[in-house]
PDB file of N, CA and C in Angstrom:
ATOM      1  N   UNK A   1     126.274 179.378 142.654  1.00  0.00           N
ATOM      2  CA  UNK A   1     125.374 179.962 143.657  1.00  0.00           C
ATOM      3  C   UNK A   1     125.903 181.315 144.116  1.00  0.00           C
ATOM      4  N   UNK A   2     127.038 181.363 144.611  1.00  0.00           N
ATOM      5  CA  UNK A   2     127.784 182.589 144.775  1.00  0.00           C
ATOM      6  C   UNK A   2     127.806 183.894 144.122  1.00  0.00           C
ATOM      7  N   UNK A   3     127.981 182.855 142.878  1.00  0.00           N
ATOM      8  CA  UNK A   3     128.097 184.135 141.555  1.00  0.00           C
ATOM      9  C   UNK A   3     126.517 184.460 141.508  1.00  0.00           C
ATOM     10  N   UNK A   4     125.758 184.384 141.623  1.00  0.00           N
ATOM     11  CA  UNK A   4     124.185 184.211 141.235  1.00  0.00           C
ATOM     12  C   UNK A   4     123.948 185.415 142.442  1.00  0.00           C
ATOM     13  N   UNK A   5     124.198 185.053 143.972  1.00  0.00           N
ATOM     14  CA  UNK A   5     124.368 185.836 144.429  1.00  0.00           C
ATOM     15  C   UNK A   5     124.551 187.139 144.325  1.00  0.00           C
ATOM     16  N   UNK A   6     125.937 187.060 144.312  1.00  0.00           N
ATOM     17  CA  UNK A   6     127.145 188.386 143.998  1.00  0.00           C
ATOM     18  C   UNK A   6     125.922 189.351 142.830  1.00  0.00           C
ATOM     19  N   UNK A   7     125.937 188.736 141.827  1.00  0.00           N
ATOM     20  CA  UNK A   7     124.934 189.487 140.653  1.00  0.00           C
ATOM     21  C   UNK A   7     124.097 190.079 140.709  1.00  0.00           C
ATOM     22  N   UNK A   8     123.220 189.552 141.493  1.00  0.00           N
ATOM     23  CA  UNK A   8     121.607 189.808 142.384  1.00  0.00           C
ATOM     24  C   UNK A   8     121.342 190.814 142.998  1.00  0.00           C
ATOM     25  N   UNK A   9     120.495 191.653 142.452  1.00  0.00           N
ATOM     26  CA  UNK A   9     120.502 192.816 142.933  1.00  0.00           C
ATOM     27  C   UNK A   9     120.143 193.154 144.406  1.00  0.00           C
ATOM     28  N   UNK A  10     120.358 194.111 144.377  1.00  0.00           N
ATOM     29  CA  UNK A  10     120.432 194.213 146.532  1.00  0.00           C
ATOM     30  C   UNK A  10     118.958 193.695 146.925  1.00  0.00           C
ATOM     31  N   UNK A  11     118.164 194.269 145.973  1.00  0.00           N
ATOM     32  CA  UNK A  11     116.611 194.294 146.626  1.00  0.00           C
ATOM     33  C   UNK A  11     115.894 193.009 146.538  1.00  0.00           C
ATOM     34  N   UNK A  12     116.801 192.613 145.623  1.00  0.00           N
ATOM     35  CA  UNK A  12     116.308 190.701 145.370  1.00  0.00           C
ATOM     36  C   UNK A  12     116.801 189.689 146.459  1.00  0.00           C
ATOM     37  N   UNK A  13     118.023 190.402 146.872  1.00  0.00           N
ATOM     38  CA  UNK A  13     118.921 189.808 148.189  1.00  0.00           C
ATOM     39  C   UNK A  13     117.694 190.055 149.782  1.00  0.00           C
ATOM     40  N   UNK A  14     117.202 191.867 149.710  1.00  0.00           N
ATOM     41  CA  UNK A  14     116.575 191.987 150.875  1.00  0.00           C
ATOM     42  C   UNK A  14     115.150 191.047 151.338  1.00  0.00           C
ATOM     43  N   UNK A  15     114.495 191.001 149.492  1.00  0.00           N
ATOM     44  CA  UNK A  15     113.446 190.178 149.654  1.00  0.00           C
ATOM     45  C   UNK A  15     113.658 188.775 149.950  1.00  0.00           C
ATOM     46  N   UNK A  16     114.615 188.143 149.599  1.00  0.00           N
ATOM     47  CA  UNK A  16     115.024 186.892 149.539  1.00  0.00           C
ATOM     48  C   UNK A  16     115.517 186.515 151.543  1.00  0.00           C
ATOM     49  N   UNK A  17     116.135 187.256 151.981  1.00  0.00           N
ATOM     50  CA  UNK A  17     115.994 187.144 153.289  1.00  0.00           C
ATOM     51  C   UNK A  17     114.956 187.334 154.073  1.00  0.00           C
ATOM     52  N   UNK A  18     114.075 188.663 153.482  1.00  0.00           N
ATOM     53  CA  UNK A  18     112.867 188.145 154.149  1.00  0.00           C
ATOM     54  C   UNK A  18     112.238 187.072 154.504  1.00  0.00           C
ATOM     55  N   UNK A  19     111.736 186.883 153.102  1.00  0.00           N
ATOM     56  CA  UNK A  19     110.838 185.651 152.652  1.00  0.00           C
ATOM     57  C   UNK A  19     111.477 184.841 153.649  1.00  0.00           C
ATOM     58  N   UNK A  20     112.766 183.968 153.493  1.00  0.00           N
ATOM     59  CA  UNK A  20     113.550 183.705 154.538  1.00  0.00           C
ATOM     60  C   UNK A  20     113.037 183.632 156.489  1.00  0.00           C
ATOM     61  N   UNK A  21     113.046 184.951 156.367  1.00  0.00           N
ATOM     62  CA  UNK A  21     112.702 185.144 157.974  1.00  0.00           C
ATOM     63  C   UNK A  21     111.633 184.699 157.973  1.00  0.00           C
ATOM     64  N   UNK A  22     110.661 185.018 157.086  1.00  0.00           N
ATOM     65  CA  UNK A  22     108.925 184.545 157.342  1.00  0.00           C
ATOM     66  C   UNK A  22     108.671 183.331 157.434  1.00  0.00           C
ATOM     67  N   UNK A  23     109.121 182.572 156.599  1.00  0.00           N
ATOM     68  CA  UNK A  23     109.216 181.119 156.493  1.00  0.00           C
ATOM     69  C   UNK A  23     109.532 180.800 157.502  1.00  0.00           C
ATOM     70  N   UNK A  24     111.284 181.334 158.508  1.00  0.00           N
ATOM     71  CA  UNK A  24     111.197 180.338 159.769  1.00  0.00           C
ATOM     72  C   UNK A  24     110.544 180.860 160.585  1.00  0.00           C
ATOM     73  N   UNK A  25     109.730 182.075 161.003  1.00  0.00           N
ATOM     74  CA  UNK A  25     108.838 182.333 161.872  1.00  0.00           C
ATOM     75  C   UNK A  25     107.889 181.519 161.277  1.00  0.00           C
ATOM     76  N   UNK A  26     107.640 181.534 160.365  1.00  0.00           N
ATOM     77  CA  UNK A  26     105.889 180.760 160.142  1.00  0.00           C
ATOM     78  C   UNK A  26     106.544 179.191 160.523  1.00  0.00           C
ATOM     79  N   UNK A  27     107.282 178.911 160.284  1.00  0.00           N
ATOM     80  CA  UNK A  27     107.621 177.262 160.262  1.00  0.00           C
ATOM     81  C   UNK A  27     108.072 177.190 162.178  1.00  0.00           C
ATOM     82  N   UNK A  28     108.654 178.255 162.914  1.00  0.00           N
ATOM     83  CA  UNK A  28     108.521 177.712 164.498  1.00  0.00           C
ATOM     84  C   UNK A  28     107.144 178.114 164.527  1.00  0.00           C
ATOM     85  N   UNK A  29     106.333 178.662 164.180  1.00  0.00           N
ATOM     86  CA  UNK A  29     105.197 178.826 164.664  1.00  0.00           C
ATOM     87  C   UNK A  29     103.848 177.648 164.740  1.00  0.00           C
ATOM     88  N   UNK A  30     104.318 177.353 163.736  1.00  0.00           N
ATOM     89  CA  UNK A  30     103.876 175.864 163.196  1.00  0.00           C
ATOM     90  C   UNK A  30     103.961 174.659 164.331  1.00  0.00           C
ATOM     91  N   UNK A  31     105.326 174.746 164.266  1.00  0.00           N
ATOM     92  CA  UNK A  31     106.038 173.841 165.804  1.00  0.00           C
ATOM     93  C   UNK A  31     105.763 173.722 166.833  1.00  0.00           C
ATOM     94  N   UNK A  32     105.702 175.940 167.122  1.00  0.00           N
ATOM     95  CA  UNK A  32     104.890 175.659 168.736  1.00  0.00           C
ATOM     96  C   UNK A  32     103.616 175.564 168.521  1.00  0.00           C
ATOM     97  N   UNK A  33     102.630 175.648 167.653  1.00  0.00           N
ATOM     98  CA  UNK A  33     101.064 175.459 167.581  1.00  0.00           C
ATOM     99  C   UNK A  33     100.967 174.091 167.829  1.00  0.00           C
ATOM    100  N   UNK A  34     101.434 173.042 166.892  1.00  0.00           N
ATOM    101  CA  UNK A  34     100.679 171.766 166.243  1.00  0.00           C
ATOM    102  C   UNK A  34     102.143 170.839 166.939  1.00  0.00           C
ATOM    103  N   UNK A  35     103.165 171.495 167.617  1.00  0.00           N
ATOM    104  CA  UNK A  35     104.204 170.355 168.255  1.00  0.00           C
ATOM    105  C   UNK A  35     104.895 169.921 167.115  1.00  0.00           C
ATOM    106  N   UNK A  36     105.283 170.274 166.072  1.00  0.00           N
ATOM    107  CA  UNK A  36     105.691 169.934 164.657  1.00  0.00           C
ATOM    108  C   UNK A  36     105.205 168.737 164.160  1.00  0.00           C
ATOM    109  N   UNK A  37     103.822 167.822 164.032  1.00  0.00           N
ATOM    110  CA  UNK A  37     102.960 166.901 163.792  1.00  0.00           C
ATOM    111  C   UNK A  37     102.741 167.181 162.712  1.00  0.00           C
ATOM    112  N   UNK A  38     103.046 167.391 161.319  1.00  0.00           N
ATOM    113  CA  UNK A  38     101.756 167.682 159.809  1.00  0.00           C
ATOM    114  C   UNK A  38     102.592 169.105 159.360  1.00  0.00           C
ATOM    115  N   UNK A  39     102.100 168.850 158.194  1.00  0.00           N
ATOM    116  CA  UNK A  39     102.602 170.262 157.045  1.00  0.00           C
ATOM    117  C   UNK A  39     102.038 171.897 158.219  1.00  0.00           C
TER     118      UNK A  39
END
């Protein structure tokens, strides 16, 4: 995983944290909408 990392180019790293951030904003958002009840 590390090494996979390390390799990975920067911009694959920046998108990859994004995506990241979006997911847990979309996923508390989820939480505070629906109380975390369902996909």
């Amino acid at each position: 995983m590390l090494r996979t990392l390390e390799s990975s180019p920067p911009k694959k790293n920046l998108i990859l944290s994004v995506v990241r951030l979006r997911r847990a904003e979309f996923l508390a958002g989820l939480f505070a909408a629906g109380g975390g009840g369902g996909e």
